[in-house]
N, C-alpha and C. Protein backbone atom coordinates (compact mmCIF):
# COMPACT_ATOMS: atom_id res chain seq x y z
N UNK A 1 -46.50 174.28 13.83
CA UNK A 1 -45.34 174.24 14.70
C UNK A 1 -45.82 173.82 16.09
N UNK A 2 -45.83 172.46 16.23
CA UNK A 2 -46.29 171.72 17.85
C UNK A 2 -44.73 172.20 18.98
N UNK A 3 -45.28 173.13 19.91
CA UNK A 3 -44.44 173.35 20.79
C UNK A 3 -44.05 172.41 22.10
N UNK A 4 -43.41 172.12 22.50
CA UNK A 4 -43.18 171.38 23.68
C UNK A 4 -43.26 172.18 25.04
N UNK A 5 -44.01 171.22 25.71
CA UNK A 5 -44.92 171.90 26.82
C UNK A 5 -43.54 171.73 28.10
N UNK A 6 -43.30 172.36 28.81
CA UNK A 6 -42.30 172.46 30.15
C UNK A 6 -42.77 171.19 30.70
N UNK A 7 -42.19 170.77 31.14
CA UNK A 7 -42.39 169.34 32.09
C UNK A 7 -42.69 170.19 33.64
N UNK A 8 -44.26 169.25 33.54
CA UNK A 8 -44.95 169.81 35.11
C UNK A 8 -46.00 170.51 34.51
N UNK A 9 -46.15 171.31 32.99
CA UNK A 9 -47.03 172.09 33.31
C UNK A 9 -48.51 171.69 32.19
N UNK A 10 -49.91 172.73 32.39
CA UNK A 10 -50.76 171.27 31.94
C UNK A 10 -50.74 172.16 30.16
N UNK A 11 -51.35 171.00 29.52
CA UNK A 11 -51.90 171.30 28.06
C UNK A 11 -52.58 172.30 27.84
N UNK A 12 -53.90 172.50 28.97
CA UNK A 12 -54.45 173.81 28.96
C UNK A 12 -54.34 175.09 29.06
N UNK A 13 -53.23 175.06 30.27
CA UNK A 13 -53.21 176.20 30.89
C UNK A 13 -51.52 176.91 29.91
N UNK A 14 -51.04 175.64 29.33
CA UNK A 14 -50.49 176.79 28.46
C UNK A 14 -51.16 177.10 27.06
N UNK A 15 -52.07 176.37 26.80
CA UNK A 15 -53.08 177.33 25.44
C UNK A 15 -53.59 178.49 26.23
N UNK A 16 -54.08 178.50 27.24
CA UNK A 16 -54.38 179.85 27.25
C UNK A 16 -53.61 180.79 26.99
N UNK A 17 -52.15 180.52 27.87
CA UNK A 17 -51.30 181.43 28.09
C UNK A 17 -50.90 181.70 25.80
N UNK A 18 -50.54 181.01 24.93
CA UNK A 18 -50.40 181.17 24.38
C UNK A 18 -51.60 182.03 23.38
N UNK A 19 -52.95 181.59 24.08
CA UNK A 19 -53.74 182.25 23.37
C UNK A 19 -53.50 183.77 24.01
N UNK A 20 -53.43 184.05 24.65
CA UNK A 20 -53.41 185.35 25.82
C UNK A 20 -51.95 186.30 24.92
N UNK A 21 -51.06 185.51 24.97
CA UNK A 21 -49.87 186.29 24.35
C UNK A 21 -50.22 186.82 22.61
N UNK A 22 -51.38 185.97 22.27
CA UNK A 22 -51.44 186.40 20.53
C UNK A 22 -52.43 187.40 20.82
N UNK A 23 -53.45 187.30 21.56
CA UNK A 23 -54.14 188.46 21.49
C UNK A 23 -53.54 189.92 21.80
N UNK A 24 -52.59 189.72 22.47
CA UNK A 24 -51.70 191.03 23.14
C UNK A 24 -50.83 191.46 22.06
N UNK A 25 -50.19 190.55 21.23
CA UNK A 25 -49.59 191.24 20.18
C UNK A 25 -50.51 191.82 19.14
N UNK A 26 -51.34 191.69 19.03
CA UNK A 26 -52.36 192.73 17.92
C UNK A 26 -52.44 194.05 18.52
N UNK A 27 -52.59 194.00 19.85
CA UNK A 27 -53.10 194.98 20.29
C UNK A 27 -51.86 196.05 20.28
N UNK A 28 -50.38 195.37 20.50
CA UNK A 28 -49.59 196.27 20.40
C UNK A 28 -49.47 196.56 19.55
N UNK A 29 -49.38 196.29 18.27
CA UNK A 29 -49.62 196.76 16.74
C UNK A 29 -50.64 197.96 16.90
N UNK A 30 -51.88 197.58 17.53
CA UNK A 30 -52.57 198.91 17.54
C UNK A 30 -52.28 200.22 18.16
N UNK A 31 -50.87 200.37 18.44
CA UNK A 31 -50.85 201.53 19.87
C UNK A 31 -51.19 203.00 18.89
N UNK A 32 -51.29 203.64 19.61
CA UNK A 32 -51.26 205.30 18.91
C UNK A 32 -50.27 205.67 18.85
N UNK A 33 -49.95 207.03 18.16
CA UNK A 33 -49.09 207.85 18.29
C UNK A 33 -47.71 207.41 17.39
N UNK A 34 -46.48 207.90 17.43
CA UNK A 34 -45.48 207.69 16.62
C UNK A 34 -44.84 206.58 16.60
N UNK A 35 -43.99 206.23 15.87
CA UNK A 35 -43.67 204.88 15.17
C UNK A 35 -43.15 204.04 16.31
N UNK A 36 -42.24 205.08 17.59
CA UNK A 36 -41.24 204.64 18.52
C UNK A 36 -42.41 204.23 19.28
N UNK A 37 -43.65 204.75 19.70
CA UNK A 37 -44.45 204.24 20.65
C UNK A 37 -45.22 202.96 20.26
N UNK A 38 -45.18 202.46 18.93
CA UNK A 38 -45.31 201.04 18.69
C UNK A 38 -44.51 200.51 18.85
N UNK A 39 -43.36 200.23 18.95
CA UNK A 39 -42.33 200.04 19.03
C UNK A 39 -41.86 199.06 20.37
N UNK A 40 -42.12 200.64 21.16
CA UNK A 40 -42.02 200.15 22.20
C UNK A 40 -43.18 199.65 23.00
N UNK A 41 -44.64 199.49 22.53
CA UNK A 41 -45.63 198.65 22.50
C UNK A 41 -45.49 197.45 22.35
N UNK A 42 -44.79 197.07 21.38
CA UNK A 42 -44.26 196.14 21.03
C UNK A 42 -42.78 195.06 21.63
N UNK A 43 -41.99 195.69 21.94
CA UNK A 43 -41.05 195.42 23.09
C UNK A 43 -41.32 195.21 24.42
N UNK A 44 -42.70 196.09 25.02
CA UNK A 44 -42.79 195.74 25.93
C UNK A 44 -44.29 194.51 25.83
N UNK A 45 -44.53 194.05 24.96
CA UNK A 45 -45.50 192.79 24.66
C UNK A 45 -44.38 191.85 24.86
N UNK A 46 -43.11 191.72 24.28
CA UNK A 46 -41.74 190.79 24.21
C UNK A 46 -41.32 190.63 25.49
N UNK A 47 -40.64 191.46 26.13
CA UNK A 47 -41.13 190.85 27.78
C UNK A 47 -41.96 190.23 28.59
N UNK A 48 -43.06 190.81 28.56
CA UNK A 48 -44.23 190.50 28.97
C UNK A 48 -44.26 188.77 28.43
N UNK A 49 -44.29 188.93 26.83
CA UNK A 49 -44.60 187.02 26.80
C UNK A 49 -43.77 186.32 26.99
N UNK A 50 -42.38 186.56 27.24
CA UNK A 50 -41.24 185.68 28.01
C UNK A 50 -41.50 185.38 29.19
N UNK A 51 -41.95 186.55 30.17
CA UNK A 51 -42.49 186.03 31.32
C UNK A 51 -43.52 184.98 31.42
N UNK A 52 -44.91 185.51 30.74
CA UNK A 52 -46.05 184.01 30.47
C UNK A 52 -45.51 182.87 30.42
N UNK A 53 -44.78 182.61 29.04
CA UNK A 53 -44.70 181.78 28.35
C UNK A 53 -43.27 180.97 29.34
N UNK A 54 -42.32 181.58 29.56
CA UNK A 54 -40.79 180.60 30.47
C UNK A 54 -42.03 179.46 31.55
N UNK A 55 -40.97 178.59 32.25
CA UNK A 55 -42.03 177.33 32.59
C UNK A 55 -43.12 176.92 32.23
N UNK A 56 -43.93 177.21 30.61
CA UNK A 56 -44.73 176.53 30.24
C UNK A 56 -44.49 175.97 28.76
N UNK A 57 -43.43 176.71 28.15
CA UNK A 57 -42.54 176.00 27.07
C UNK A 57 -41.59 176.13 26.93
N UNK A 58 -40.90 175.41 26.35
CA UNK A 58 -39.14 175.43 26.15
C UNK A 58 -38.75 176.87 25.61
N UNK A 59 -37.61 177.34 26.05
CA UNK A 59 -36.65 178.23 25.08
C UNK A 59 -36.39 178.06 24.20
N UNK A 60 -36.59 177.12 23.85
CA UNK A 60 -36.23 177.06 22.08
C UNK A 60 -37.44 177.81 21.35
N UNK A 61 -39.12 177.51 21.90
CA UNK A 61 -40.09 177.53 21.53
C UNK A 61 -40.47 178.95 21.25
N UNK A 62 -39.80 179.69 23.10
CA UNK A 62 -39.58 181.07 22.99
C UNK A 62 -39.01 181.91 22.36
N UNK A 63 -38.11 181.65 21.77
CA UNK A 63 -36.92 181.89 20.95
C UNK A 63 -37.82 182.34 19.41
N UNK A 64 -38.39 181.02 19.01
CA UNK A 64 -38.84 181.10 17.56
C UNK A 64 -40.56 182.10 17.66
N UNK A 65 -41.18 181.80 18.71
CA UNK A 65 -42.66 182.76 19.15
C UNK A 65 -42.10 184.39 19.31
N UNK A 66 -41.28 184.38 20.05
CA UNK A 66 -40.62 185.72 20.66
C UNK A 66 -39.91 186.38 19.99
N UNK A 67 -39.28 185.89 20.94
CA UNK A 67 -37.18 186.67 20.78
C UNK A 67 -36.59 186.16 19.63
N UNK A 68 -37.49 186.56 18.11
CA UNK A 68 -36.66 186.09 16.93
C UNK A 68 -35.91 187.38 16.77
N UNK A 69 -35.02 187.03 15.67
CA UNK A 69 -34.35 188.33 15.10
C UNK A 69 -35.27 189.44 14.15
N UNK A 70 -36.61 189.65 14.59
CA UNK A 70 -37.06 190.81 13.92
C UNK A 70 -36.95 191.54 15.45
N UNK A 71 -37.23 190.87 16.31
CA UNK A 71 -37.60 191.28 18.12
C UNK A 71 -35.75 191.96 18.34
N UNK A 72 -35.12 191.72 17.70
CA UNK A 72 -33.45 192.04 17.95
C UNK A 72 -33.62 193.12 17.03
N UNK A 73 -33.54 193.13 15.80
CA UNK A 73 -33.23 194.55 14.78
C UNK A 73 -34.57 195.56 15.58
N UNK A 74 -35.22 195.14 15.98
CA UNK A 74 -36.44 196.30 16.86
C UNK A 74 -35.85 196.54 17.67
N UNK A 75 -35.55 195.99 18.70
CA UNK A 75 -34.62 196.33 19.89
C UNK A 75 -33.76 197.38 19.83
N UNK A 76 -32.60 197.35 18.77
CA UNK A 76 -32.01 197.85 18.32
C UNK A 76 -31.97 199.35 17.30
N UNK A 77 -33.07 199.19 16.71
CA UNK A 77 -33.83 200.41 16.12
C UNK A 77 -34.32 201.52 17.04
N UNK A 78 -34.93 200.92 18.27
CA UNK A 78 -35.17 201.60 19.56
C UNK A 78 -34.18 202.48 20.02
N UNK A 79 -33.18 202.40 20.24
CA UNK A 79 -31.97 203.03 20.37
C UNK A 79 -31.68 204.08 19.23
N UNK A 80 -31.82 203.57 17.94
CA UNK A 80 -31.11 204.62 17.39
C UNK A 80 -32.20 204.99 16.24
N UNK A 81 -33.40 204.79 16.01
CA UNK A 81 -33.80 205.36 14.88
C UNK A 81 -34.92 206.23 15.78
N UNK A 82 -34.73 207.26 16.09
CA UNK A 82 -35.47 208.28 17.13
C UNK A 82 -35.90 209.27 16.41
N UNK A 83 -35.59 209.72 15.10
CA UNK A 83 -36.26 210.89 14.74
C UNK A 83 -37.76 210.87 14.33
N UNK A 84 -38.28 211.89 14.17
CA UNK A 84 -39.76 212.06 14.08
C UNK A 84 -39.99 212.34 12.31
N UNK A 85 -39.12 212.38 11.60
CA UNK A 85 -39.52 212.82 10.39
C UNK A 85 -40.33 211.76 9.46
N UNK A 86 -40.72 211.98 8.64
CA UNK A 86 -41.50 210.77 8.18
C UNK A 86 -40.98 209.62 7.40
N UNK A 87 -40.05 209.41 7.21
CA UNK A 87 -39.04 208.55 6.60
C UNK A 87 -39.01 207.42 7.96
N UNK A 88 -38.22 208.25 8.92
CA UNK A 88 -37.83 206.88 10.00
C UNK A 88 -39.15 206.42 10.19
N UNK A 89 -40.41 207.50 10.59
CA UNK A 89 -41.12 206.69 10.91
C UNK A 89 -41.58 205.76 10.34
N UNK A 90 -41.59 205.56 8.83
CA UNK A 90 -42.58 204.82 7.92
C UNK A 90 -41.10 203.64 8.10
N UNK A 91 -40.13 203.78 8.33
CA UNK A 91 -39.72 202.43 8.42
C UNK A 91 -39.52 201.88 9.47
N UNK A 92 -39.86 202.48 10.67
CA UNK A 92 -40.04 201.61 12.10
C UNK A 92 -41.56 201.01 12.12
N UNK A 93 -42.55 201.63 11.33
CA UNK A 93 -44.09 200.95 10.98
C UNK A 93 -43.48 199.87 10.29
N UNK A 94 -43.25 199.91 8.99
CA UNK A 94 -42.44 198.90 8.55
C UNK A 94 -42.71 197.44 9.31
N UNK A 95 -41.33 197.52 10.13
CA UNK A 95 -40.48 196.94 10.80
C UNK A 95 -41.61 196.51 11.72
N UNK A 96 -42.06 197.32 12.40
CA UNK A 96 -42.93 197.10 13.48
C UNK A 96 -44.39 195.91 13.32
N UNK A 97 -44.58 196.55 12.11
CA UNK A 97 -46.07 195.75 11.43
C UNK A 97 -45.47 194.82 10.69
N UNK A 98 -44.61 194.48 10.40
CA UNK A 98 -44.19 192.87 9.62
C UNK A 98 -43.77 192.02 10.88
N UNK A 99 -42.74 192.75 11.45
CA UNK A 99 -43.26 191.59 12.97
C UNK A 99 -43.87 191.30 13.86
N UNK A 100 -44.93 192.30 13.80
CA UNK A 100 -46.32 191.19 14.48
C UNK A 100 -47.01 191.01 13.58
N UNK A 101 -46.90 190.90 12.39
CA UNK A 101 -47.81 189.83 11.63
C UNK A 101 -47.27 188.77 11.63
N UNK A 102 -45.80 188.76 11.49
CA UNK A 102 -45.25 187.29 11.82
C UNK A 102 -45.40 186.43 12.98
N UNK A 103 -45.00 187.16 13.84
CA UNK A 103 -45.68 186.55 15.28
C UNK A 103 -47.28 186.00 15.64
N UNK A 104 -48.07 187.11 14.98
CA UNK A 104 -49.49 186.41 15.23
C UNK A 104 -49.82 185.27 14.22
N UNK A 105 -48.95 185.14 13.14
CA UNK A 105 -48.82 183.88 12.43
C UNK A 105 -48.15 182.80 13.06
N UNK A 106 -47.37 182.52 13.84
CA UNK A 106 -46.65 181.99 14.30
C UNK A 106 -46.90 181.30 15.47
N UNK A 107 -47.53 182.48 16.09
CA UNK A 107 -48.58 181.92 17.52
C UNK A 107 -49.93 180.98 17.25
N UNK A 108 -50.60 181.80 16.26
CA UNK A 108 -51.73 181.09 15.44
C UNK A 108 -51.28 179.58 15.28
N UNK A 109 -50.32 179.63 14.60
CA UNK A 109 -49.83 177.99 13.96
C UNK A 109 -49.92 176.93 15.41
N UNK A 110 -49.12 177.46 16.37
CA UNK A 110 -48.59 176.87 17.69
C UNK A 110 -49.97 176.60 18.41
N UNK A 111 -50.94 177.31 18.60
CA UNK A 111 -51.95 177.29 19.12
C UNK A 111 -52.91 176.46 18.11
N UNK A 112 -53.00 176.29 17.19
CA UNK A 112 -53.37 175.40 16.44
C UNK A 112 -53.13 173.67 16.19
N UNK A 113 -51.80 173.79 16.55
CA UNK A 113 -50.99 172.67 16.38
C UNK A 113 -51.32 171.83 17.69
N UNK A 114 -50.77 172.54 18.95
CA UNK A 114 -51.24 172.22 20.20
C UNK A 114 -52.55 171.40 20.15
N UNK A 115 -54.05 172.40 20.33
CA UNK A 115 -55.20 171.89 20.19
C UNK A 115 -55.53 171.09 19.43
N UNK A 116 -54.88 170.27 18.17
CA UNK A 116 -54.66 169.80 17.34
C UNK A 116 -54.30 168.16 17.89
N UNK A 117 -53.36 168.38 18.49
CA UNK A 117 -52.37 167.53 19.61
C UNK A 117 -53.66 166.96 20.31
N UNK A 118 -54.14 167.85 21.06
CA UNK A 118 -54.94 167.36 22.83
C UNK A 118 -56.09 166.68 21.97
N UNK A 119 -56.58 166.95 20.91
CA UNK A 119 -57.95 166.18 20.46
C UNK A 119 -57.18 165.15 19.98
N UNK A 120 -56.03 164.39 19.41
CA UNK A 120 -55.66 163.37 19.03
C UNK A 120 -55.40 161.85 20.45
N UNK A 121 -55.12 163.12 21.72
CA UNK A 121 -54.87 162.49 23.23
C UNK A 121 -55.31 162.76 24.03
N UNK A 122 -56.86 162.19 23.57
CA UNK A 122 -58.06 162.74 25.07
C UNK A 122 -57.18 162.44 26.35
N UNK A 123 -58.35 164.01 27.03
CA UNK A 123 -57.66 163.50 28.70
C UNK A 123 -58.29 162.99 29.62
N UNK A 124 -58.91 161.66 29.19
CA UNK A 124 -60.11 161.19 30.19
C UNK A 124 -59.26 160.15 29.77
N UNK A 125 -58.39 159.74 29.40
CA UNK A 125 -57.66 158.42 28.76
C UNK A 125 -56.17 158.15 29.80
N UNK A 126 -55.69 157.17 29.90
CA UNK A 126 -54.42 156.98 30.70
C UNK A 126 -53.79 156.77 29.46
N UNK A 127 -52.02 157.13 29.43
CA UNK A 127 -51.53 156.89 28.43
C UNK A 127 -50.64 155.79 28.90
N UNK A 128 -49.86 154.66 28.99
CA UNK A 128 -48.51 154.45 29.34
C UNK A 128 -47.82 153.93 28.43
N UNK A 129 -46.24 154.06 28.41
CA UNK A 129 -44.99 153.61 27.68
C UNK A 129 -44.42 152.48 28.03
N UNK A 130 -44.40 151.49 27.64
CA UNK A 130 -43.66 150.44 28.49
C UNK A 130 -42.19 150.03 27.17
N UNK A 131 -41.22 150.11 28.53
CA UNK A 131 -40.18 149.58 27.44
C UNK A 131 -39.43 148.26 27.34
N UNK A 132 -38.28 147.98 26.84
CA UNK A 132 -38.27 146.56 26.07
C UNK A 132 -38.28 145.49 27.12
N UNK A 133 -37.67 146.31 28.31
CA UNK A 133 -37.80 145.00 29.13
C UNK A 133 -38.72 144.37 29.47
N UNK A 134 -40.34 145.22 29.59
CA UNK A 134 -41.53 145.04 29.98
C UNK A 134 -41.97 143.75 29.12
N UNK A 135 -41.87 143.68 28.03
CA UNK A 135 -41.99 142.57 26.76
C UNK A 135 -41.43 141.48 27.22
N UNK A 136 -40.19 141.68 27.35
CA UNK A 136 -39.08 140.57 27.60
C UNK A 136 -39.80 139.48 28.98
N UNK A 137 -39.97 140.38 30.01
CA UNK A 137 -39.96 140.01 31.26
C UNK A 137 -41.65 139.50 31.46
N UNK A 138 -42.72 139.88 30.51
CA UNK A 138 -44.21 139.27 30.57
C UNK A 138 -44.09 138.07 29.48
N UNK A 139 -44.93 136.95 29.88
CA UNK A 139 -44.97 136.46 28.61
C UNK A 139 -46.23 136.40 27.88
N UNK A 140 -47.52 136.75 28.52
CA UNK A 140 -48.81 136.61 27.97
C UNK A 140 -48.84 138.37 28.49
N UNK A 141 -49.18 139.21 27.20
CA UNK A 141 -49.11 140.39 27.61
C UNK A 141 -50.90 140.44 28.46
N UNK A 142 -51.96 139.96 27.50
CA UNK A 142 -53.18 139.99 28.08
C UNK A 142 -53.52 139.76 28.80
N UNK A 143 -52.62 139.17 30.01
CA UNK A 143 -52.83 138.71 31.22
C UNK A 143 -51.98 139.11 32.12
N UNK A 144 -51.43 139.99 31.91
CA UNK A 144 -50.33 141.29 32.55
C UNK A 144 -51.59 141.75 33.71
N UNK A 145 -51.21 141.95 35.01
CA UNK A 145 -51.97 142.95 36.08
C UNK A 145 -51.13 144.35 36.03
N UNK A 146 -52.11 145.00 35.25
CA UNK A 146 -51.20 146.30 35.34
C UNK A 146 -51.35 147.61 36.14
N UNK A 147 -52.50 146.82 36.97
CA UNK A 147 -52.62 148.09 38.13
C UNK A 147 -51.38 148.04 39.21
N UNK A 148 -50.88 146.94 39.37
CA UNK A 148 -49.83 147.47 40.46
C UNK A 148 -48.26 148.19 39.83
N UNK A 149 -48.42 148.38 38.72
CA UNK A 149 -47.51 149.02 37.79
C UNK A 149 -47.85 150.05 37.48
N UNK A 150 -48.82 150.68 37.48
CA UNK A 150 -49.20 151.97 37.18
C UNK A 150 -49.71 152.90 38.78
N UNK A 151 -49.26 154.30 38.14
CA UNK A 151 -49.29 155.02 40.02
C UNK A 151 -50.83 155.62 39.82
N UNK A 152 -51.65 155.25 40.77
CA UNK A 152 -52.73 156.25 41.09
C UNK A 152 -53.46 155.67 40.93
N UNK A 153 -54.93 156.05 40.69
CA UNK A 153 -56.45 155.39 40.73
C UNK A 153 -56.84 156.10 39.00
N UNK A 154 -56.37 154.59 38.66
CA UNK A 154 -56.72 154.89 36.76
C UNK A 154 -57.80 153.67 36.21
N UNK A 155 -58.30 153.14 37.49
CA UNK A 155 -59.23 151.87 36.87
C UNK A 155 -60.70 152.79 36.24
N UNK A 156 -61.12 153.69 36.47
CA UNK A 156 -61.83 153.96 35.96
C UNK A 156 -61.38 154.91 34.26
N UNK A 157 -60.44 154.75 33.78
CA UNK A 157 -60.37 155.38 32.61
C UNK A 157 -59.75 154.24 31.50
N UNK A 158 -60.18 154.03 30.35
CA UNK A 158 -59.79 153.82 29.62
C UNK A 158 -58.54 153.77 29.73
N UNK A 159 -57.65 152.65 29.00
CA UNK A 159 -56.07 152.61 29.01
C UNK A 159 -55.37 152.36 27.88
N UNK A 160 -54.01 153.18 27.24
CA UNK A 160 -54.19 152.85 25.96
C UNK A 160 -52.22 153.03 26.43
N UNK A 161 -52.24 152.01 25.54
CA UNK A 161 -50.25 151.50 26.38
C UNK A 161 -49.88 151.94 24.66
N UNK A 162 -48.90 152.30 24.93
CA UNK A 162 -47.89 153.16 23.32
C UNK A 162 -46.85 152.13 23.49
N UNK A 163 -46.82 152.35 22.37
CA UNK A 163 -45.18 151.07 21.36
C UNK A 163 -44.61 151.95 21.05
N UNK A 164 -43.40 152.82 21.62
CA UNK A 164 -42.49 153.59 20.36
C UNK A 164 -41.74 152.63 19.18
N UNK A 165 -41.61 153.02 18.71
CA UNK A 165 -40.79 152.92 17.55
C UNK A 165 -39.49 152.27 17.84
N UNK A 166 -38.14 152.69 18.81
CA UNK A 166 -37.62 152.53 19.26
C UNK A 166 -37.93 151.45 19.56
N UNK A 167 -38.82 150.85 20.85
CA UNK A 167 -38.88 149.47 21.16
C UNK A 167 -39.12 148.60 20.53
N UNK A 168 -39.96 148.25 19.15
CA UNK A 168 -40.21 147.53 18.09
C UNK A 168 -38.61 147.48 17.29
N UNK A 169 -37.76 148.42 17.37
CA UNK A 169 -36.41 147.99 16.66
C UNK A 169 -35.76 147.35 17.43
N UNK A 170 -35.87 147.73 18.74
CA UNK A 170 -34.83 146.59 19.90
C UNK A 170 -35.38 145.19 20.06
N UNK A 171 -36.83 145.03 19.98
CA UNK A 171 -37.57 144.13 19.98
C UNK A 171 -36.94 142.97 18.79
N UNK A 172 -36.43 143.87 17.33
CA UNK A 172 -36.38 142.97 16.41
C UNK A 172 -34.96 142.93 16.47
N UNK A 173 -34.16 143.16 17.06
CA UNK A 173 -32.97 143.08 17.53
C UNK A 173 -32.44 142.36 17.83
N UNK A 174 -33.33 142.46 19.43
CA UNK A 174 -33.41 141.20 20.08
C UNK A 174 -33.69 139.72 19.52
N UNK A 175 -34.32 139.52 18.58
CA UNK A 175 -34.82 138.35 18.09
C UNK A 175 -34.14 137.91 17.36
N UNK A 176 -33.71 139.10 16.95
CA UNK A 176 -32.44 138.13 15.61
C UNK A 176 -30.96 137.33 16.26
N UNK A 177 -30.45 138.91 17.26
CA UNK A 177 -29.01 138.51 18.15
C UNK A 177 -29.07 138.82 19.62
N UNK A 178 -30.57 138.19 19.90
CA UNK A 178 -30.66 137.90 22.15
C UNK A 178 -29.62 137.09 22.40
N UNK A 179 -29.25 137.26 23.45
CA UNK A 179 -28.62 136.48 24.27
C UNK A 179 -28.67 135.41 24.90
N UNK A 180 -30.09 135.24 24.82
CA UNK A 180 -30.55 133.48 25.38
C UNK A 180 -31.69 133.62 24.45
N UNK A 181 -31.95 132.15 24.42
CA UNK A 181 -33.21 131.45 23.46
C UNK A 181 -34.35 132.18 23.79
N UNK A 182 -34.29 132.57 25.49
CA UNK A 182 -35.95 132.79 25.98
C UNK A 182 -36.28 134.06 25.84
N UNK A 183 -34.33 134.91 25.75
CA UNK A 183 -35.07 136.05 24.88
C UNK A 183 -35.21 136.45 23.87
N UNK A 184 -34.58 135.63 22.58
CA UNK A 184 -34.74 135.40 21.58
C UNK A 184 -36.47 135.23 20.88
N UNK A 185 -37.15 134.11 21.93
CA UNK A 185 -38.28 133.72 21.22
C UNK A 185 -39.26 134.52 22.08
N UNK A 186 -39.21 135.71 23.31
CA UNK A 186 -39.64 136.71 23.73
C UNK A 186 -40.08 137.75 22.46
N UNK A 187 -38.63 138.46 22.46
CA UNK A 187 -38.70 139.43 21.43
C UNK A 187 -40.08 138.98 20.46
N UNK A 188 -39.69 137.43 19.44
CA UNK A 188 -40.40 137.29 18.25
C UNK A 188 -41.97 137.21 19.03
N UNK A 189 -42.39 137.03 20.27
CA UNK A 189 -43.96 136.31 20.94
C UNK A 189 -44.54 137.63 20.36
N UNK A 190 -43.39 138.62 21.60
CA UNK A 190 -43.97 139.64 21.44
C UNK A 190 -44.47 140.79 20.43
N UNK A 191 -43.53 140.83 19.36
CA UNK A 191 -43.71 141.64 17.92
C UNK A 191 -45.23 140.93 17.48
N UNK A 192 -45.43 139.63 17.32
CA UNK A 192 -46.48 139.13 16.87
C UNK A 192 -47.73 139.30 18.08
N UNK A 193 -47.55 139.18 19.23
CA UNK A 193 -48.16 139.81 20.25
C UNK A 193 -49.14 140.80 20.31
N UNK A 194 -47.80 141.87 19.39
CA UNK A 194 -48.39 142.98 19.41
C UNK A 194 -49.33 143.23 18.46
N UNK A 195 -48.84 142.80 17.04
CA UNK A 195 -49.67 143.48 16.17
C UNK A 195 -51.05 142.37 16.21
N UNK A 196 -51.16 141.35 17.37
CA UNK A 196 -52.51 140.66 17.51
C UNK A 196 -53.76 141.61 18.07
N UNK A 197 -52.51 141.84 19.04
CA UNK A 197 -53.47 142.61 19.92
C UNK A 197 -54.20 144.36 19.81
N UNK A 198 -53.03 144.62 18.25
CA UNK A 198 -53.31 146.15 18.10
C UNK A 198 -52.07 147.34 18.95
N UNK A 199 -51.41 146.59 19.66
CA UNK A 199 -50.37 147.45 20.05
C UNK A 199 -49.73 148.37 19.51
């Protein structure tokens, strides 16, 4: 499960944070004492990683790591399953120990997936996207100056320009029904362009 990182924040510093939140849920699994004090070991780990985790991944992300519906029927159990006899307790353990095993499965996956991610997109590398117009509007891509198009001091890194998907369909789009000849035989330079050059 590859999570989506908050816009602004880095690759690293939310693996930690995600590594940081899985180690904390074991530990609340470990608390002492009666079923309610895991419980609420556990509830208060659920706060706690909403806070970490908000501006470094989406709510949606949080939603499925966190605040699933075992984190709601716990919530809720908190309130009303309070007795000490051994029945409630063995089913707030239950309850308690199936959802952080799910969670530290869950986090595991994400933190996996992530690091997974960053070794596929070293960060000593520049990435850029260029879209259809960029094609349209160059006509020898290999002879494109692309430092005054790109922001910052990237001549010393490796540069590796991405084709979505998307632009290769507008591309062939274009070629079939452009609007003028020059972008007609643009589109086709460029598709063949690309796959010369490895794009």
């Amino acid at each position: 499960m590859l999570v989506t990182i908050y816009p602004g924040s880095n690759r690293d510093d939310v693996l930690g944070a995600l590594r940081d939140v899985a180690s904390k849920v074991l530990n609340a699994g470990n608390a002492h004492g009666p079923a309610q004090a895991r419980v609420a070991a556990y509830l208060e780990w659920a706060t706690d990683s909403v806070r970490m985790l908000e501006h470094r991944v989406s709510m949606a992300d949080i939603d499925r790591l966190v605040l699933t519906r075992g984190y709601e029927r716990l919530l809720a159990a908190a309130g009303t399953l309070t007795g000490a006899d051994i029945g409630t307790q063995r089913v707030l353990n239950g309850l308690v120990s199936h959802e952080i095993q799910q969670r530290s499965q869950a986090l595991e996956e994400a933190i996996r997936d992530l690091d997974a991610q960053g070794r596929r997109w070293p960060q000593g590398t520049l990435y850029a996207v260029a879209d259809t117009s960029f094609y349209i509007e160059h006509d020898k891509l290999r002879e494109v100056d692309l430092a005054p198009l790109l922001p910052g001091a990237w001549l010393d890194k490796p540069l590796t320009i991405i084709v979505p998907v998307i632009v290769l369909d507008e591309l062939d789009g274009l070629k079939q029904r452009g609007g003028t000849a020059h972008v007609k035989w643009r589109a086709s330079y460029t598709e063949v362009s690309s796959a010369e050059v490895g794009l």
